[in-house]
C-alpha atoms as a PDB file:
ATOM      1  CA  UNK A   1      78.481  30.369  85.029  1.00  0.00           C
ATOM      2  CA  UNK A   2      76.421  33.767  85.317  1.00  0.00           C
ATOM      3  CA  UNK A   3      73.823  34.723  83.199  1.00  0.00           C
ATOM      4  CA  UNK A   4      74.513  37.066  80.533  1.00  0.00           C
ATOM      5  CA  UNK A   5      71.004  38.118  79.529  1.00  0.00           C
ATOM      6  CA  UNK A   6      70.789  36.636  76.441  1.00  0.00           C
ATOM      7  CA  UNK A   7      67.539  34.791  77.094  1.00  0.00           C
ATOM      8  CA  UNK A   8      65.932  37.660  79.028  1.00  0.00           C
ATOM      9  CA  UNK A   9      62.566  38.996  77.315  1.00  0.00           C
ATOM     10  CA  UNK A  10      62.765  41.902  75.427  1.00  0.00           C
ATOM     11  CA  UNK A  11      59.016  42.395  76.414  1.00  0.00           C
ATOM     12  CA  UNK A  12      59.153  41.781  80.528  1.00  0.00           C
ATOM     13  CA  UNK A  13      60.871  43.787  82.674  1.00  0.00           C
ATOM     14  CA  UNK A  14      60.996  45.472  85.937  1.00  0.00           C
ATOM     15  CA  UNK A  15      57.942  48.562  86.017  1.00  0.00           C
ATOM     16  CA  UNK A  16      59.306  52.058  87.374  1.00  0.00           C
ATOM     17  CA  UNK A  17      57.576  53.219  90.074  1.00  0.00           C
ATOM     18  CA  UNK A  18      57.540  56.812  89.178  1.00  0.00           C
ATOM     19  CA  UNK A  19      54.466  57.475  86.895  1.00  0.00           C
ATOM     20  CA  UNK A  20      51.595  56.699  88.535  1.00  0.00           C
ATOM     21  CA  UNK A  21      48.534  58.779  88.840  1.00  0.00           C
ATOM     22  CA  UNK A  22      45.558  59.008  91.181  1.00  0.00           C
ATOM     23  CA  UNK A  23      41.498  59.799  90.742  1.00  0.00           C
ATOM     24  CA  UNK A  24      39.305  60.866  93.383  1.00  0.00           C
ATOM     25  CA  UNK A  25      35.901  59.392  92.597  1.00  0.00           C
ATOM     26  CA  UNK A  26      36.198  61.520  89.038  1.00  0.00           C
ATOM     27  CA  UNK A  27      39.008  64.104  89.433  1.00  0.00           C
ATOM     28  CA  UNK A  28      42.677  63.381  89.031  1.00  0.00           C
ATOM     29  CA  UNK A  29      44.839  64.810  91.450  1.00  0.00           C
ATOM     30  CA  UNK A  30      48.746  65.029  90.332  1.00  0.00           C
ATOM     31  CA  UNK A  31      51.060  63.507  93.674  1.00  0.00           C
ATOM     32  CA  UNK A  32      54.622  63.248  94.073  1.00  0.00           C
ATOM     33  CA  UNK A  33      54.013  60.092  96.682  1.00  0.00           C
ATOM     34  CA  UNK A  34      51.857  57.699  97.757  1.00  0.00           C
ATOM     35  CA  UNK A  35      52.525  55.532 100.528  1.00  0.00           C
ATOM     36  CA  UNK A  36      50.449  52.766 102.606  1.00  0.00           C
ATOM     37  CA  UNK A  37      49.029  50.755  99.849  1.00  0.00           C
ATOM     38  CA  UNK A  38      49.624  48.059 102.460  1.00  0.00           C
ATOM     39  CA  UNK A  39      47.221  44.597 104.083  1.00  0.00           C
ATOM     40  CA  UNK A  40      48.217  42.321 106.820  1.00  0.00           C
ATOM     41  CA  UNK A  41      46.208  40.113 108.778  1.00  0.00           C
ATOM     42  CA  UNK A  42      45.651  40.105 112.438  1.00  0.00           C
ATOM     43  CA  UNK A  43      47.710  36.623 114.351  1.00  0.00           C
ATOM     44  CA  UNK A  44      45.425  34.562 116.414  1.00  0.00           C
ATOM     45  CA  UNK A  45      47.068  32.585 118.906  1.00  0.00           C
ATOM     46  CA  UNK A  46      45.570  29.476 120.109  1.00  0.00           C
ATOM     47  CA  UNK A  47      46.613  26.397 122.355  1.00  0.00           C
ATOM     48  CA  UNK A  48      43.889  24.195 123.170  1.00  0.00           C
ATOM     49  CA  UNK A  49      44.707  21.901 126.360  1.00  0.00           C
ATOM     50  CA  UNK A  50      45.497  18.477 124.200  1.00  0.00           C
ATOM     51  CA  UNK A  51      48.242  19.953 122.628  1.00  0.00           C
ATOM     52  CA  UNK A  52      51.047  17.816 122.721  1.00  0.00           C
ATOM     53  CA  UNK A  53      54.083  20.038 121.475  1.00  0.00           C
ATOM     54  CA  UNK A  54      53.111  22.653 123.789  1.00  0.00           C
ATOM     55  CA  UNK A  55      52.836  25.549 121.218  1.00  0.00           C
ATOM     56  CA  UNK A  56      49.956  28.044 119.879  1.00  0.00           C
ATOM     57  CA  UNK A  57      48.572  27.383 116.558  1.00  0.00           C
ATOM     58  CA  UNK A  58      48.531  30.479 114.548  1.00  0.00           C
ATOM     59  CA  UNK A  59      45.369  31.328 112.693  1.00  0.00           C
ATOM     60  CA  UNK A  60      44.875  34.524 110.038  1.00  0.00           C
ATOM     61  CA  UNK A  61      42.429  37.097 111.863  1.00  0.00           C
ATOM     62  CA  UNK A  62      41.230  40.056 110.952  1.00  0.00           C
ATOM     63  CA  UNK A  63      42.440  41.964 107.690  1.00  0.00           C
ATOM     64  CA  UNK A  64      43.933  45.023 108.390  1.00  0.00           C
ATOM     65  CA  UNK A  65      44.530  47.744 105.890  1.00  0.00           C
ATOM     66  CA  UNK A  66      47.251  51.189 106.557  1.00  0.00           C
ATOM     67  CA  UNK A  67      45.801  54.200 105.601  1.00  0.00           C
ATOM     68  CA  UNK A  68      46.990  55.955 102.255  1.00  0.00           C
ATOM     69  CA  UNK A  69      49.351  58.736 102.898  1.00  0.00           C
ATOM     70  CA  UNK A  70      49.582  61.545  99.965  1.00  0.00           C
ATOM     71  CA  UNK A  71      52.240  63.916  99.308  1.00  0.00           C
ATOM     72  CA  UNK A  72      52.374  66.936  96.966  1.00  0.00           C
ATOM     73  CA  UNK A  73      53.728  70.377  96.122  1.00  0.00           C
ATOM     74  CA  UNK A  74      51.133  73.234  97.614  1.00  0.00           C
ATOM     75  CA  UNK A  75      50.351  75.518  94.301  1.00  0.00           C
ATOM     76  CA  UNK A  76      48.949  78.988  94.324  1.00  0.00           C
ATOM     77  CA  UNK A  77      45.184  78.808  94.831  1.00  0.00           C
ATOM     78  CA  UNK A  78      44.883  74.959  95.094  1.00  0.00           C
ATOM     79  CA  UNK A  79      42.784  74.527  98.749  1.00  0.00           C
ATOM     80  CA  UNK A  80      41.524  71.040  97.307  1.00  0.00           C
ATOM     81  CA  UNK A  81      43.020  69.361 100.635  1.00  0.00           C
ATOM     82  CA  UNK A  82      41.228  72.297 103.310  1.00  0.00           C
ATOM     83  CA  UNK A  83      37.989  72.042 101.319  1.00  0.00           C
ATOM     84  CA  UNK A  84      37.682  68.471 101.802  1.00  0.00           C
ATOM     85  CA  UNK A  85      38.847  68.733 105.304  1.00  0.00           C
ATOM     86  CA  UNK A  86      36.391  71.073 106.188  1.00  0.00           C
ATOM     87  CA  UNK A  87      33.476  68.800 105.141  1.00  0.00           C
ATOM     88  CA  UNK A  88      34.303  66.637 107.834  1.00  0.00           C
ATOM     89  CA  UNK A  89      34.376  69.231 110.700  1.00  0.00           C
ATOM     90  CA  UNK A  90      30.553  69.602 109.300  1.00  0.00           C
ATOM     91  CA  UNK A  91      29.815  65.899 109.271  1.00  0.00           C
ATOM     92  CA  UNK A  92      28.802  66.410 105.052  1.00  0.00           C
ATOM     93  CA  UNK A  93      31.791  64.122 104.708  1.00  0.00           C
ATOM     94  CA  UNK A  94      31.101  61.631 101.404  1.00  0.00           C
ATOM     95  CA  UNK A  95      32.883  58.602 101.067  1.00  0.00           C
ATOM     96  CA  UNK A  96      34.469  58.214  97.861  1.00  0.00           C
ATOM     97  CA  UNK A  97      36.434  55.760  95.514  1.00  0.00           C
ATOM     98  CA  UNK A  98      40.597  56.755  95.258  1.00  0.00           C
ATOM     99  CA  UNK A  99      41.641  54.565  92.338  1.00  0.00           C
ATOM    100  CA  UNK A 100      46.053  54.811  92.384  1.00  0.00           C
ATOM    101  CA  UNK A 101      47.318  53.522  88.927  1.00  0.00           C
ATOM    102  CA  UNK A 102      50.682  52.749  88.135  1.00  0.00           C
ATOM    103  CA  UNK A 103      51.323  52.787  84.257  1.00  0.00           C
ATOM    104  CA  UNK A 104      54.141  52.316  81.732  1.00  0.00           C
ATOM    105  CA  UNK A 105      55.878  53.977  79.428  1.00  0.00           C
ATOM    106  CA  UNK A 106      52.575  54.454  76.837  1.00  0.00           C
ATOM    107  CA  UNK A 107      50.495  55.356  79.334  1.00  0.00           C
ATOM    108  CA  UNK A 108      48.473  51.919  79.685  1.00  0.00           C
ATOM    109  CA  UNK A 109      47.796  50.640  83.236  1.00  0.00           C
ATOM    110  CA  UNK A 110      49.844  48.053  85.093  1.00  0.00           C
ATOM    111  CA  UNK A 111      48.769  48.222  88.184  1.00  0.00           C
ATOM    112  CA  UNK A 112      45.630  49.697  89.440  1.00  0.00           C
ATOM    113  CA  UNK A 113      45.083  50.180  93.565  1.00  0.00           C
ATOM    114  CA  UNK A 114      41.987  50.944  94.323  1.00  0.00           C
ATOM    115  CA  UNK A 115      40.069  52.352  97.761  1.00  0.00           C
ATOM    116  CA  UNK A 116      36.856  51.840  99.077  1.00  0.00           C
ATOM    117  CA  UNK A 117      34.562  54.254 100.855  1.00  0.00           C
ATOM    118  CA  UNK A 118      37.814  56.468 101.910  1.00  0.00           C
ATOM    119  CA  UNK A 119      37.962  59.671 103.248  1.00  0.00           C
ATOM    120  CA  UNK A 120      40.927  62.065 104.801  1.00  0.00           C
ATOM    121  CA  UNK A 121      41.619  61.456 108.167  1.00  0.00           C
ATOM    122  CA  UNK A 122      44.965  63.992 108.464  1.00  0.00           C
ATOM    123  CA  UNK A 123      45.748  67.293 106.153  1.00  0.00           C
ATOM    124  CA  UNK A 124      49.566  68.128 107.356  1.00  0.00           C
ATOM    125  CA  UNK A 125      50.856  71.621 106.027  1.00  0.00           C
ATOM    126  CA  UNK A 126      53.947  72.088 105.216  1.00  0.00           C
ATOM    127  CA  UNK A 127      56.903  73.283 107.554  1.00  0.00           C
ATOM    128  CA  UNK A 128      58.212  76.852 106.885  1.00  0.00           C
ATOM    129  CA  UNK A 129      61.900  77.687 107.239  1.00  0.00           C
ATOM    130  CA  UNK A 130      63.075  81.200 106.508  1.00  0.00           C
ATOM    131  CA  UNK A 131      66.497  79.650 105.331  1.00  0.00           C
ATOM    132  CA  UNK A 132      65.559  76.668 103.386  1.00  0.00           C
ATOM    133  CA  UNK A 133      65.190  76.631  99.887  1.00  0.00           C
ATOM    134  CA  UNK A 134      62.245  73.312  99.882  1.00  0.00           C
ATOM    135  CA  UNK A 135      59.339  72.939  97.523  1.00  0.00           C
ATOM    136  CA  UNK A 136      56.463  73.367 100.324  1.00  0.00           C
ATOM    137  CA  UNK A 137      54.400  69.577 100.454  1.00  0.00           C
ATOM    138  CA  UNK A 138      51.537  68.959 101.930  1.00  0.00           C
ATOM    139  CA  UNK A 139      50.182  65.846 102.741  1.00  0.00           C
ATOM    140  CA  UNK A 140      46.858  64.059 103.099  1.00  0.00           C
ATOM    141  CA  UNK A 141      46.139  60.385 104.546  1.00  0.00           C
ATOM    142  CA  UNK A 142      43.101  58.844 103.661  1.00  0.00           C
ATOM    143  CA  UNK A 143      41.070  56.067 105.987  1.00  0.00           C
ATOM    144  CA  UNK A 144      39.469  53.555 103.540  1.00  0.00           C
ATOM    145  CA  UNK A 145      37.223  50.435 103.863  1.00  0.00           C
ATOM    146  CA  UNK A 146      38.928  48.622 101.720  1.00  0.00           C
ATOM    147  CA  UNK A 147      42.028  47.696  99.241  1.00  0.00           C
ATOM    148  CA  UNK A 148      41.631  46.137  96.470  1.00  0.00           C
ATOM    149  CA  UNK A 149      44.320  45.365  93.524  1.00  0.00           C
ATOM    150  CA  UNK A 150      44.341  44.474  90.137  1.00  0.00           C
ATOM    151  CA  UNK A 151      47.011  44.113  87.181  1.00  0.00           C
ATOM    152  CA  UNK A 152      46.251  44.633  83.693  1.00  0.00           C
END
């Protein structure tokens, strides 16, 4: 017999994934998407000379982590994404914290994704089309040291 909900919690349920919001160091910064929140580990294969099935063993390697990728609307006089660019081009570049925190419906935090040492490795401006009709997004990806994740 299916369920029919009845003994579901009334408290617990599936978390949207559409309010989220995202500090730099101490500034928050209003996206429409963040991708990459993303670790894997490198696969070591290794077959010593004794081994009788005649297979690799598979060991975790290194941790790799994706870089962040950042999309929003371009608004009239906001050059946040060239400024910071431009540090890098004169080596001033600081590292900073990106915290990404998905909350619910009063605001509290779920979900909290946060960056270590990162800085932005790409700015991509938007494509222009004299016939489309398009918000214009930009998007920044950030390099980071590290990922790490909490829930409240």
């Amino acid at each position: 017999m299916a369920d029919d909900g009845s003994k579901q919690s009334a408290t617990i349920w599936p978390i949207p994934k559409f309010h989220f919001q995202v500090n730099w160091d101490s500034q928050v910064m209003l996206f429409q998407e963040v991708s990459g929140l993303d670790i894997s580990f490198e696969e070591i294969n290794y077959r010593h000379g004794g081994n009788l099935p005649f297979s690799a063993f598979k060991t975790p390697g290194l941790k790799k982590m994706s870089n962040v990728i950042m999309k929003k609307g371009i608004l009239k006089s906001d050059n946040k994404f060239w400024s910071l660019f431009n540090q890098i081009k004169m080596n001033t570049i600081q590292r900073m914290p990106v915290t990404i925190t998905l909350v619910d419906e009063t605001g509290d935090a779920t979900m909290v994704w946060t960056l270590t040492n990162a800085w932005p490795t790409k700015i991509t401006a938007t494509d222009l089309k004299s016939e489309g009709n398009e918000v214009a997004i930009e998007t920044i990806e950030f390099a980071h040291e590290g990922l790490v994740v909490t829930k409240s």
